[in-house]
N, C-alpha and C. Protein backbone atom coordinates (compact mmCIF):
# COMPACT_ATOMS: atom_id res chain seq x y z
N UNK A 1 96.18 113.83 141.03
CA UNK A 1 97.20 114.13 140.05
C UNK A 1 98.14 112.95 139.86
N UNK A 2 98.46 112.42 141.02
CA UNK A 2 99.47 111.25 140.59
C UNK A 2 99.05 109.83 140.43
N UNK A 3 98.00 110.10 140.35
CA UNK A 3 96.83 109.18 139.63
C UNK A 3 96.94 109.18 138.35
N UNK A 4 96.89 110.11 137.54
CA UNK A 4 97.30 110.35 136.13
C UNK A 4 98.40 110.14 135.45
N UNK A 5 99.75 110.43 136.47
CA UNK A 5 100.90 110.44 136.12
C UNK A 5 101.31 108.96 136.15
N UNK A 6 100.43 108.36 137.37
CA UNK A 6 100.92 106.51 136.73
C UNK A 6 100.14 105.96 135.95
N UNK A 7 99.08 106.53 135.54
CA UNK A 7 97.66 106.13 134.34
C UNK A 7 99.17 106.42 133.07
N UNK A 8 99.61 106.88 132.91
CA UNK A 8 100.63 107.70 131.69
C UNK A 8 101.58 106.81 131.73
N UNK A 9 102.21 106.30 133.01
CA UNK A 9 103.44 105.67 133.00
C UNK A 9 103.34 104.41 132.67
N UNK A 10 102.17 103.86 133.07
CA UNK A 10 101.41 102.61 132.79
C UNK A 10 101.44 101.80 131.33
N UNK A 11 100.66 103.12 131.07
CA UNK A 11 100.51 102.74 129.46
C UNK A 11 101.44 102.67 128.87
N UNK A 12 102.53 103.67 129.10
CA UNK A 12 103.79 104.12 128.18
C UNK A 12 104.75 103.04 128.32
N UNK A 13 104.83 102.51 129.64
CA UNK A 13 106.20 101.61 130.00
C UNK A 13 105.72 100.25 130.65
N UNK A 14 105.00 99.62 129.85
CA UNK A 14 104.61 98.15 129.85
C UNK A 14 104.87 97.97 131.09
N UNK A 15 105.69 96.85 131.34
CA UNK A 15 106.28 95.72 132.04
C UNK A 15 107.10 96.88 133.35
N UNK A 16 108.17 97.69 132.47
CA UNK A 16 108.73 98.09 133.28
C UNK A 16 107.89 99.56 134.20
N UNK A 17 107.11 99.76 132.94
CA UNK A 17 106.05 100.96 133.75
C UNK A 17 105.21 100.82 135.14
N UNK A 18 104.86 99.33 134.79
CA UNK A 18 103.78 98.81 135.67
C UNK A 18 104.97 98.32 137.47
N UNK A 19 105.76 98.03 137.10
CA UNK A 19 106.68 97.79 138.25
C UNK A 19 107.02 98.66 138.86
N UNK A 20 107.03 100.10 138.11
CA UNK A 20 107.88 101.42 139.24
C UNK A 20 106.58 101.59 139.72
N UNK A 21 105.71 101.79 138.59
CA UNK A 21 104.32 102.70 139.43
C UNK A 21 103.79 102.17 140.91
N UNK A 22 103.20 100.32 140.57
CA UNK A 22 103.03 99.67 141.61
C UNK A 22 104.02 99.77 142.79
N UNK A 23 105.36 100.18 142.86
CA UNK A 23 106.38 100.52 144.13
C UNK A 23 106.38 102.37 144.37
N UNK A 24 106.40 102.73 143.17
CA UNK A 24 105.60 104.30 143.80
C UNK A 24 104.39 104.34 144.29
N UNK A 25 103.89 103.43 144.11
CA UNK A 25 102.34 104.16 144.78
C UNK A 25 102.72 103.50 146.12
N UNK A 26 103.21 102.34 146.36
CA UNK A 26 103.15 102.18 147.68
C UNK A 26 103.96 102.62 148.77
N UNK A 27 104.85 103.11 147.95
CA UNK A 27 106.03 104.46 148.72
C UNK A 27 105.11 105.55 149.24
N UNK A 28 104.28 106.14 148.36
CA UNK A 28 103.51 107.03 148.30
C UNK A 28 101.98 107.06 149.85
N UNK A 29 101.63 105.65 149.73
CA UNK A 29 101.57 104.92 150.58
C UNK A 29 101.89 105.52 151.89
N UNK A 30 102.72 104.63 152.08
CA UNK A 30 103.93 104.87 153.01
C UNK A 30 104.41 106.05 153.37
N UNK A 31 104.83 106.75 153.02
CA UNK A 31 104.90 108.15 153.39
C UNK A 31 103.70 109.14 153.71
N UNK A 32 102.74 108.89 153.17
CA UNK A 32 101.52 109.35 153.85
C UNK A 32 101.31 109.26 155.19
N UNK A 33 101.22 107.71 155.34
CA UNK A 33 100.92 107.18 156.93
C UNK A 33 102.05 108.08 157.37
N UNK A 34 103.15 107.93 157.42
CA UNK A 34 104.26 108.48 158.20
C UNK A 34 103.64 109.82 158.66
N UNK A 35 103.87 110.55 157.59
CA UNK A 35 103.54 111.80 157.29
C UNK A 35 102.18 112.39 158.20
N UNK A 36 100.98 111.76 158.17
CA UNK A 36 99.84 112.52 158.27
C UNK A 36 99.46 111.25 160.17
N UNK A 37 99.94 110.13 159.84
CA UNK A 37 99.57 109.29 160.95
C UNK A 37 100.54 109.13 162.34
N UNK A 38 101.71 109.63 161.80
CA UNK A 38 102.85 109.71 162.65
C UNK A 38 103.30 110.97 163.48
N UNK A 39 103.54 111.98 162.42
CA UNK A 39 104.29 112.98 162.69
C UNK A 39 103.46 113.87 162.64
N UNK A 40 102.42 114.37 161.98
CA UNK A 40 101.35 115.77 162.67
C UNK A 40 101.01 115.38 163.94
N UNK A 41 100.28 114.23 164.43
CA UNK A 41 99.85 114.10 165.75
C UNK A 41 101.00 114.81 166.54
N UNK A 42 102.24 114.37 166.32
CA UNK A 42 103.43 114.44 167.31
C UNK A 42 103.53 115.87 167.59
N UNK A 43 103.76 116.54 166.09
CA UNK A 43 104.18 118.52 166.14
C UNK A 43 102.72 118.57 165.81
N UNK A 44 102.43 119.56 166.48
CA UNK A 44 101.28 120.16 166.22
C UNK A 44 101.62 121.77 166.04
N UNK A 45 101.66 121.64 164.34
CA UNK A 45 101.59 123.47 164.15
C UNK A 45 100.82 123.98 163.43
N UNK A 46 101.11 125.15 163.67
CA UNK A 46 99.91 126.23 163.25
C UNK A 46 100.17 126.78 161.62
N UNK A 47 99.30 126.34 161.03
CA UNK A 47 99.23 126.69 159.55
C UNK A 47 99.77 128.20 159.34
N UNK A 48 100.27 128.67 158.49
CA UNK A 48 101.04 130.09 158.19
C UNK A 48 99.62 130.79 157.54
N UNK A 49 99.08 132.01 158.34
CA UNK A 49 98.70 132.72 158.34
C UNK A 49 98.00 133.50 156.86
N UNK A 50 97.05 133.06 156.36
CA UNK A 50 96.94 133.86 154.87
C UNK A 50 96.71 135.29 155.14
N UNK A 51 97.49 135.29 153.84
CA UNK A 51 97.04 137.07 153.57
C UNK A 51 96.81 137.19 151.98
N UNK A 52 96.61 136.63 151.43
CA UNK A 52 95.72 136.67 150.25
C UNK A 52 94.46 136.90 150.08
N UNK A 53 93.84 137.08 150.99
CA UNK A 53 91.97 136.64 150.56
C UNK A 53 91.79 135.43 151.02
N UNK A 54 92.45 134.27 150.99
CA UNK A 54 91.84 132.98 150.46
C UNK A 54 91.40 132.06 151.42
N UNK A 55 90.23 131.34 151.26
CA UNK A 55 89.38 130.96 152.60
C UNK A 55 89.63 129.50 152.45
N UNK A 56 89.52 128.92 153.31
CA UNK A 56 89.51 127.02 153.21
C UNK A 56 90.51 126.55 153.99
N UNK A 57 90.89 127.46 155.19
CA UNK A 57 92.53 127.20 155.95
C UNK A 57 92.10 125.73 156.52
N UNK A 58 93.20 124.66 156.44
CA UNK A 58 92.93 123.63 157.02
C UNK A 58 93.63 123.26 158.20
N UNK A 59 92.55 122.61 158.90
CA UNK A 59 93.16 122.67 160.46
C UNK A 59 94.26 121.97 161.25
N UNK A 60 94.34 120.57 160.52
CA UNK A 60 95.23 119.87 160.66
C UNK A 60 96.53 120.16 160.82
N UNK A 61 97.53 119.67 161.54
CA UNK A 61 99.07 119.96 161.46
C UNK A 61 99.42 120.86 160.22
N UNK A 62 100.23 121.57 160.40
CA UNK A 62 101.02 122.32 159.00
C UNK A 62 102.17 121.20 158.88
N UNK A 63 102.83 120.52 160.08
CA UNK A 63 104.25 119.92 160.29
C UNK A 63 103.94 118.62 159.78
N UNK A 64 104.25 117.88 158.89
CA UNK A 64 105.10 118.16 157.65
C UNK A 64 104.19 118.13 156.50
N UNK A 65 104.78 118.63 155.03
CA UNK A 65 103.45 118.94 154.47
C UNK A 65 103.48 117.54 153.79
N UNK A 66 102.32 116.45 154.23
CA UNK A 66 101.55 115.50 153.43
C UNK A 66 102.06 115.27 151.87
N UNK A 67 101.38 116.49 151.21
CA UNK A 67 101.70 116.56 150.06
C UNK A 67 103.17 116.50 148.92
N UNK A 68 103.69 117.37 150.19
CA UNK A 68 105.19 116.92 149.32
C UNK A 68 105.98 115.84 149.70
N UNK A 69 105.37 115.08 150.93
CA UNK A 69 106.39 113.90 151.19
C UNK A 69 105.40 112.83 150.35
N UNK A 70 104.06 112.74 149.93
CA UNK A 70 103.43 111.34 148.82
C UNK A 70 104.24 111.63 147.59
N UNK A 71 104.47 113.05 146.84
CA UNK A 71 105.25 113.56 145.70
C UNK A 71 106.39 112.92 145.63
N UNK A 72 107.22 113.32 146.77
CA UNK A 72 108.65 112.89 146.73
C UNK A 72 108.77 111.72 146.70
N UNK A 73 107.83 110.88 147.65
CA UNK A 73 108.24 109.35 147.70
C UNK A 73 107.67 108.65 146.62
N UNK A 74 106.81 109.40 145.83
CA UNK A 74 106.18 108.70 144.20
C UNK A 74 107.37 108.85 143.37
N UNK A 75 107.54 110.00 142.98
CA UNK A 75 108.77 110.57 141.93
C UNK A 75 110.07 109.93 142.39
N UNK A 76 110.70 109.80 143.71
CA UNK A 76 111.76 109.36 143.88
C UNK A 76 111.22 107.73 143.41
N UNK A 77 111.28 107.03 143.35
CA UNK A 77 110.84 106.00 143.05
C UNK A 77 111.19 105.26 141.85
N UNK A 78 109.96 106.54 141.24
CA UNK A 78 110.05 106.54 139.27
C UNK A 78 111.04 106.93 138.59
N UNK A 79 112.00 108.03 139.35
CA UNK A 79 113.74 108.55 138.92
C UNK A 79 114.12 107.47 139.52
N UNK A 80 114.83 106.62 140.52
CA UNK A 80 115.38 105.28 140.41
C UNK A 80 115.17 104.44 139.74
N UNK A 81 113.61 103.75 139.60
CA UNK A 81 113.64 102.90 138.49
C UNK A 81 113.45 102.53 137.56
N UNK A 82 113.22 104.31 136.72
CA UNK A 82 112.80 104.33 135.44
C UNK A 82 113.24 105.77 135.25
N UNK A 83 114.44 106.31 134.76
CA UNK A 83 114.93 107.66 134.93
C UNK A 83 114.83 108.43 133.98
N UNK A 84 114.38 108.43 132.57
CA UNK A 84 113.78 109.08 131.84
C UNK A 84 112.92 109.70 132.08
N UNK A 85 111.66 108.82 132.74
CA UNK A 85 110.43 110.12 133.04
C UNK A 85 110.31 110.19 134.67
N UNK A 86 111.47 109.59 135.15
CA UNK A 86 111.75 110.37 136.40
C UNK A 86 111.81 111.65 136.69
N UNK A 87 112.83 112.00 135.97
CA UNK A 87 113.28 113.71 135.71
C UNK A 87 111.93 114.44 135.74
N UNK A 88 111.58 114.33 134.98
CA UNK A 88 109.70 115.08 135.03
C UNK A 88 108.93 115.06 135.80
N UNK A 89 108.72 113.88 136.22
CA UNK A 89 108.30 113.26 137.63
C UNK A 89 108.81 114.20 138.89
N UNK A 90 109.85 114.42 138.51
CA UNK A 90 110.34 114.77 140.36
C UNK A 90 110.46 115.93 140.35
N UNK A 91 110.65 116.79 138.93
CA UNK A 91 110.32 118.47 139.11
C UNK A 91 108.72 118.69 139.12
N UNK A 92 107.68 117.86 138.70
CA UNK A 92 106.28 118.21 139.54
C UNK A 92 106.45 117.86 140.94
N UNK A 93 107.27 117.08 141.66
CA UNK A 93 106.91 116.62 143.00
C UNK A 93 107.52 118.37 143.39
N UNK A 94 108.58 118.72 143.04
CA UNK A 94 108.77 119.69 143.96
C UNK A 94 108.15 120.92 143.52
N UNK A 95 107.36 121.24 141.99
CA UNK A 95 106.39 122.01 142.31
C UNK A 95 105.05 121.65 143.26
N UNK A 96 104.89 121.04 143.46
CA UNK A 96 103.40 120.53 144.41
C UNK A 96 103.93 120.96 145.86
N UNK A 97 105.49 120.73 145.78
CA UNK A 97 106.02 121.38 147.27
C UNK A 97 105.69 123.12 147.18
N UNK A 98 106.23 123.79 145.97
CA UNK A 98 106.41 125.00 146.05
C UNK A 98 104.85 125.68 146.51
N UNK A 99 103.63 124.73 145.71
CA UNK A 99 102.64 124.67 145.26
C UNK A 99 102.13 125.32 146.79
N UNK A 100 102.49 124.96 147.35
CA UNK A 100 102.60 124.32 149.19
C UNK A 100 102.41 125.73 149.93
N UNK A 101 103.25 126.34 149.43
CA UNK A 101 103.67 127.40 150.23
C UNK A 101 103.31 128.23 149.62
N UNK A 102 103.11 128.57 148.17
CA UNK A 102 102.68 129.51 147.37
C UNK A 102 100.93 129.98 148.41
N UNK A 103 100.51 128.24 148.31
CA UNK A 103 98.76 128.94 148.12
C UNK A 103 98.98 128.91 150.37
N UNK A 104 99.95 128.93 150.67
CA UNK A 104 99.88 129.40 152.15
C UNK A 104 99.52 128.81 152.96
N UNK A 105 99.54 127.28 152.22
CA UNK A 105 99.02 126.14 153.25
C UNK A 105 100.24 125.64 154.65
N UNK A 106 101.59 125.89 153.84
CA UNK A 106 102.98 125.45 154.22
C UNK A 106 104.06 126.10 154.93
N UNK A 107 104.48 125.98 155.94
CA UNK A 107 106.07 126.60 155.73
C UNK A 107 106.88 126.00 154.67
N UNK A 108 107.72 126.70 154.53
CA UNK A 108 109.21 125.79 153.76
C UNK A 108 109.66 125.17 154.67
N UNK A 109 109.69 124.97 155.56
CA UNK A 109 110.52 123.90 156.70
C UNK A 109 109.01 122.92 156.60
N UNK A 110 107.88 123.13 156.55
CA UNK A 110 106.84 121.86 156.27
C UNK A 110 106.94 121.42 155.13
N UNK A 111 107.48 122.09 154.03
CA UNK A 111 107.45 121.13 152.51
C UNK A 111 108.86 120.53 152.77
N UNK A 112 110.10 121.12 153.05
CA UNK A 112 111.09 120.47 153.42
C UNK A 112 111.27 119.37 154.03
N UNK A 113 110.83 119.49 155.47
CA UNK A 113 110.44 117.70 156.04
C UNK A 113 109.70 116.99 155.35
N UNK A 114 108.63 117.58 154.55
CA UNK A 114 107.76 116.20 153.83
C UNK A 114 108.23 115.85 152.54
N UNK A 115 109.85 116.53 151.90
CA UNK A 115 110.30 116.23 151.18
C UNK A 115 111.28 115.23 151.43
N UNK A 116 111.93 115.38 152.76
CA UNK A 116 113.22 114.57 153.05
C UNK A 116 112.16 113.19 153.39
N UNK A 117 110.86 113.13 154.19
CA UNK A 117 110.42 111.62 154.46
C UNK A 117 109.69 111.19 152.89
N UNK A 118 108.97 112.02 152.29
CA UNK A 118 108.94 110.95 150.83
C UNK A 118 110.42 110.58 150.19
N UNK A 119 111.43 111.46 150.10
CA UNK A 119 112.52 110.73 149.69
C UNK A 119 113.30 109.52 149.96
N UNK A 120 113.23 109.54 151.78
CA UNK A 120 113.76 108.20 152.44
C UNK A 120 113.19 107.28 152.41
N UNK A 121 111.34 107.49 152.11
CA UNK A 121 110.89 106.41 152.20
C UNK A 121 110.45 106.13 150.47
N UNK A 122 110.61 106.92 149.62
CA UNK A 122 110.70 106.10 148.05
C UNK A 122 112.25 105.00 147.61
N UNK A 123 113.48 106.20 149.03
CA UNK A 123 114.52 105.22 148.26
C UNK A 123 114.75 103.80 148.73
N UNK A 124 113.87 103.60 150.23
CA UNK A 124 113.84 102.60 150.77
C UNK A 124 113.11 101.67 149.75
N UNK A 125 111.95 102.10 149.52
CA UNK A 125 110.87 101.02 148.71
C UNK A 125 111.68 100.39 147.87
N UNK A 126 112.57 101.31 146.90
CA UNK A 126 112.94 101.13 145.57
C UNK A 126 114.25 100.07 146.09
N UNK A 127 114.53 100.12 147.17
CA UNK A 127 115.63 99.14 147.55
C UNK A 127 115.56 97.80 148.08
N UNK A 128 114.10 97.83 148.28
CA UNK A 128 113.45 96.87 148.32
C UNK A 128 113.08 95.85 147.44
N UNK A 129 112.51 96.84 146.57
CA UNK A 129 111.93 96.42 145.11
C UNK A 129 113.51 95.55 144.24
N UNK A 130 114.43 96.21 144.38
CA UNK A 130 115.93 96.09 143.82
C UNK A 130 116.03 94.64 144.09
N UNK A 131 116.00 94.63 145.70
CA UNK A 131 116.33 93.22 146.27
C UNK A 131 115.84 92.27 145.88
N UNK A 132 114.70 92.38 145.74
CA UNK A 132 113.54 91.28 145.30
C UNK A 132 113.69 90.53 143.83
N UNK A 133 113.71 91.75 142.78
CA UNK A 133 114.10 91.87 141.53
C UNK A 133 115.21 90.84 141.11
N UNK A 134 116.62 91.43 142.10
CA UNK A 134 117.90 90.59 142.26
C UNK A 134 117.53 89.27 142.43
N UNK A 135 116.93 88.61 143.55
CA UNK A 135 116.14 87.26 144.09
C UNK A 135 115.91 86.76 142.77
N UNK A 136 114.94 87.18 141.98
CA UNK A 136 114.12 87.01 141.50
C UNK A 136 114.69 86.43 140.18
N UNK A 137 115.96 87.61 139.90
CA UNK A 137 117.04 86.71 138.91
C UNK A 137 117.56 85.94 138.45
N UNK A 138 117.96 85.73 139.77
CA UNK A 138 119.10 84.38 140.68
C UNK A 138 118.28 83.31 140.66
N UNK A 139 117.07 83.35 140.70
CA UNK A 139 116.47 82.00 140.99
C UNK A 139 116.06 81.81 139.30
N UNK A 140 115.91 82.54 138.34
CA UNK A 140 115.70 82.06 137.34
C UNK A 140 116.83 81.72 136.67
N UNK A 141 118.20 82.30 136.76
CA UNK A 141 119.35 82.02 136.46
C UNK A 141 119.75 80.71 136.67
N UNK A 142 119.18 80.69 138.14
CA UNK A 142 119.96 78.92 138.26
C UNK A 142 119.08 77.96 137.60
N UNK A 143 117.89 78.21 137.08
CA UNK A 143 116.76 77.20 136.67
C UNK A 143 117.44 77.15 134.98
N UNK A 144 117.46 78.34 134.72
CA UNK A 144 118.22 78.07 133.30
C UNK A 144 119.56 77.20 132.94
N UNK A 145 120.33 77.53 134.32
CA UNK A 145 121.68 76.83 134.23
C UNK A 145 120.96 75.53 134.34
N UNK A 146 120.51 75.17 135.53
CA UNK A 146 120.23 73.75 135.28
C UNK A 146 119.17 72.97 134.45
N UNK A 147 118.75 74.02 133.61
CA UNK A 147 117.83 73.32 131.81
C UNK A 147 119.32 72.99 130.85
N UNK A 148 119.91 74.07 131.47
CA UNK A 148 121.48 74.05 130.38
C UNK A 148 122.22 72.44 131.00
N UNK A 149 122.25 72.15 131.68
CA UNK A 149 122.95 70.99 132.02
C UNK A 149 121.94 69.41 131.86
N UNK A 150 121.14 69.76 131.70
CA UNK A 150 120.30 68.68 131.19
C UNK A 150 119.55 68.29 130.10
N UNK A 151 119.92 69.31 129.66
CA UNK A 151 119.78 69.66 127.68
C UNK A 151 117.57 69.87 128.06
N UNK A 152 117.09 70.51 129.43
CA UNK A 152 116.10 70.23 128.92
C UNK A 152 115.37 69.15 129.14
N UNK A 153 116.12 67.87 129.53
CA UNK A 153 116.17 66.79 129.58
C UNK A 153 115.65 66.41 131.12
N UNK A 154 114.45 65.84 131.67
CA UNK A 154 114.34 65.26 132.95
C UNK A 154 115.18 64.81 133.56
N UNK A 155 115.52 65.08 134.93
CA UNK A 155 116.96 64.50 135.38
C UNK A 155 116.62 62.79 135.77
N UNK A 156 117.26 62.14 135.17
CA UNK A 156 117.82 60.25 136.21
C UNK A 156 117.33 60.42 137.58
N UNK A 157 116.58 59.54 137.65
CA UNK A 157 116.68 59.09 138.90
C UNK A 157 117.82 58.01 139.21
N UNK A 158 118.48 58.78 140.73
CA UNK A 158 119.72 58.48 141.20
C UNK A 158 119.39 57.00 142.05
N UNK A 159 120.27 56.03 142.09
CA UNK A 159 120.51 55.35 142.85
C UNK A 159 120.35 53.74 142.29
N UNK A 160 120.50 52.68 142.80
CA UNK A 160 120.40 51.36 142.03
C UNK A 160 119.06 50.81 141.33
N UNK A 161 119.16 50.24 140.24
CA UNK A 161 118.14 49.69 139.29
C UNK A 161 117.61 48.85 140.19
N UNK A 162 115.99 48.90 139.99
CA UNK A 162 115.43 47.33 140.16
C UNK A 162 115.70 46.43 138.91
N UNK A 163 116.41 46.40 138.27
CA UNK A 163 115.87 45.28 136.87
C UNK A 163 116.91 44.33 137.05
């Protein structure tokens, strides 16, 4: 699914599309490992019990749910650095949470933690991304100032003539 949603963002938001997506996905990333490589090993709990009918219980940790911390840390991401289709973005992340618990895979305290670590770790990325961006300014800023002081012009070489 959030394969699609940056296939969309991609297309839609050029330059600036292609910059959130590439730092959401690797938030997304990132919070996975956390999520599924870190913290299930650690809690080991027991999936909530269906009573629907519905067969396919998976065995793995319930603690924290995977799914809503890649959501959160994608969408948080795309609401920082592109907040128009953030908004949209981040009310699917927290249906995919609700999503969670509906089909009985989740507690709410497992979509909850995997909401608070995709969030910390999209707002980290995106603060990252910020920093870099900033850098990235500054160094073209001063290249312009100093085209501005030389009209453009190759700078003199400093120091005494041979002639």
């Amino acid at each position: 699914m959030w394969a699609g949603v940056a296939g969309t963002l991609v297309a839609l938001g050029g330059t600036r599309g292609r910059g959130a997506v590439l730092r959401a996905i690797a938030a997304e990333a990132v919070s996975s490992v956390i999520a599924n490589g870190l913290v299930k090993p650690l809690i080991d709990r027991r999936r909530p019990r269906r009573r629907r009918g519905r067969t396919g219980q998976k065995t793995s940790s319930s603690f924290p749910s995977s799914h809503a911390a890649s959501g959160a840390a994608f969408a948080t991401v795309i609401l920082l650095d592109w907040p128009a289709p953030g908004v949209p973005v981040g009310l699917l992340s927290v249906l995919v949470g609700v999503s969670r618990v509906y089909a009985e895979q989740h507690f709410i305290g497992d979509v909850l933690a995997g909401l608070t670590i995709g969030t910390t770790v999209g707002a980290t990325v995106h603060a990252f991304g910020q920093r870099r961006d900033d850098r990235a300014a500054d160094v073209a800023s001063t290249r312009q100032n100093a085209d501005l002081r030389t009209c453009g012009q190759p700078a003199l070489a400093e120091g005494p003539s041979n002639s």
